[in-house]
Protein backbone atom coordinates (compact mmCIF):
# COMPACT_ATOMS: atom_id res chain seq x y z
CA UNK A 1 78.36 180.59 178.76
CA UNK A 2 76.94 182.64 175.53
CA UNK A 3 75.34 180.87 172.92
CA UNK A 4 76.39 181.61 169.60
CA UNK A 5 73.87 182.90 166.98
CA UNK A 6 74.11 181.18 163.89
CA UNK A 7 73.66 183.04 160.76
CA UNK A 8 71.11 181.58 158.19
CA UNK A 9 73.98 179.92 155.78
CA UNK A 10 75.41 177.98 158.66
CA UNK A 11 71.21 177.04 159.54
CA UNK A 12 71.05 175.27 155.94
CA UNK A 13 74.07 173.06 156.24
CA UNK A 14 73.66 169.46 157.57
CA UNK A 15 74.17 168.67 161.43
CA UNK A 16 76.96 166.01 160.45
CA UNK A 17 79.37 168.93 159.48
CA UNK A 18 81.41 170.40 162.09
CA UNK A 19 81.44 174.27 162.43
CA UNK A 20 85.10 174.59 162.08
CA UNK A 21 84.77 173.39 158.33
CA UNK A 22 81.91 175.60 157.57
CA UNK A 23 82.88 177.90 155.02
CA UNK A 24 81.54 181.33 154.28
CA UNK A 25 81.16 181.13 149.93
CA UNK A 26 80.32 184.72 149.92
CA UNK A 27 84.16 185.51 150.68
CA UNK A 28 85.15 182.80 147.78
CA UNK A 29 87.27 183.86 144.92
CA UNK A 30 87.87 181.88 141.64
CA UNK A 31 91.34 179.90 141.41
CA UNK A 32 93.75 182.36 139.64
CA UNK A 33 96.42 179.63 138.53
CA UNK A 34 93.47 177.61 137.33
CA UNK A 35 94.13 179.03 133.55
CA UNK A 36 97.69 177.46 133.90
CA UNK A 37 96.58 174.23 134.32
CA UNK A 38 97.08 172.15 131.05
CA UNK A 39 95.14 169.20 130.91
CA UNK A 40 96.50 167.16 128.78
CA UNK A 41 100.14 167.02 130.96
CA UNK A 42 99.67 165.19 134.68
CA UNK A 43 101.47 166.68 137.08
CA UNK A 44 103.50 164.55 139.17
CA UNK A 45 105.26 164.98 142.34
CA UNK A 46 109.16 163.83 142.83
CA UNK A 47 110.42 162.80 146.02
CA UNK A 48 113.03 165.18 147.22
CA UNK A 49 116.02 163.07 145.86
CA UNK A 50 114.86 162.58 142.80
CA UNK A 51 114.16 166.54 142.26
CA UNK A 52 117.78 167.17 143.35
CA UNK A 53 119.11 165.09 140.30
CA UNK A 54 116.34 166.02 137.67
CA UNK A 55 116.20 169.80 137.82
CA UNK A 56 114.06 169.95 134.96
CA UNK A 57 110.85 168.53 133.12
CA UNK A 58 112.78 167.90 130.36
CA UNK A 59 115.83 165.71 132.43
CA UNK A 60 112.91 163.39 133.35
CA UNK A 61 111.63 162.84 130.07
CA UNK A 62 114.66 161.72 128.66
CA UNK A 63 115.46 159.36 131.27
CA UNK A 64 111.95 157.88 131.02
CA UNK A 65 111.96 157.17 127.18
CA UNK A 66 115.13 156.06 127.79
CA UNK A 67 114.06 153.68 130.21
CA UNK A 68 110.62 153.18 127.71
CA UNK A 69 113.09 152.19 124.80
CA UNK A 70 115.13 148.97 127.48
CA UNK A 71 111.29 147.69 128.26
CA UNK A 72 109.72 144.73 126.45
CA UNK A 73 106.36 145.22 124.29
CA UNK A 74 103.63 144.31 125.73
CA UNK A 75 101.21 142.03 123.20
CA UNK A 76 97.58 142.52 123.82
C-alpha cells in the first residue's frame, strides 16, 4: 500500500482531526448571501405544515401579535 504525502497545511493541523474534514482555505471564497443577512430579524424555520398555511412573513406576524394581544402581562 502507498503512503500518502501530506502537504505542509495538512502537517500544521492537530492529530485529533480526521483527514476527511481537513479543508484546503486556499480554495475558500467569502459567503455571497452574507450581505443579505439582516441582523436585527432572526430567522426562523417552520415545520412543513405550518409553511403550507403561512405563505408569507407577513401571515405569521399577524397571527403572532394576534396571539401577543390574548396573552397576560407579565409583571416584573
Amino acid at each position: 500500500m502507498k503512503k500518502k504525502q501530506t502537504s505542509k497545511a495538512s502537517e500544521s493541523i492537530s492529530d485529533d482531526m480526521l483527514p476527511e474534514y481537513e479543508l484546503d482555505y486556499r480554495k475558500a471564497r467569502p459567503n455571497r448571501f452574507a450581505a443579505q443577512i439582516n441582523k436585527d430579524r432572526p430567522a426562523v424555520t417552520l415545520d412543513p405544515d405550518i409553511a403550507e398555511v403561512f405563505t408569507t412573513p407577513e401571515s405569521v406576524n399577524i397571527v403572532l401579535r394576534a396571539l401577543i394581544t390574548t396573552m397576560p402581562k407579565i409583571v416584573r
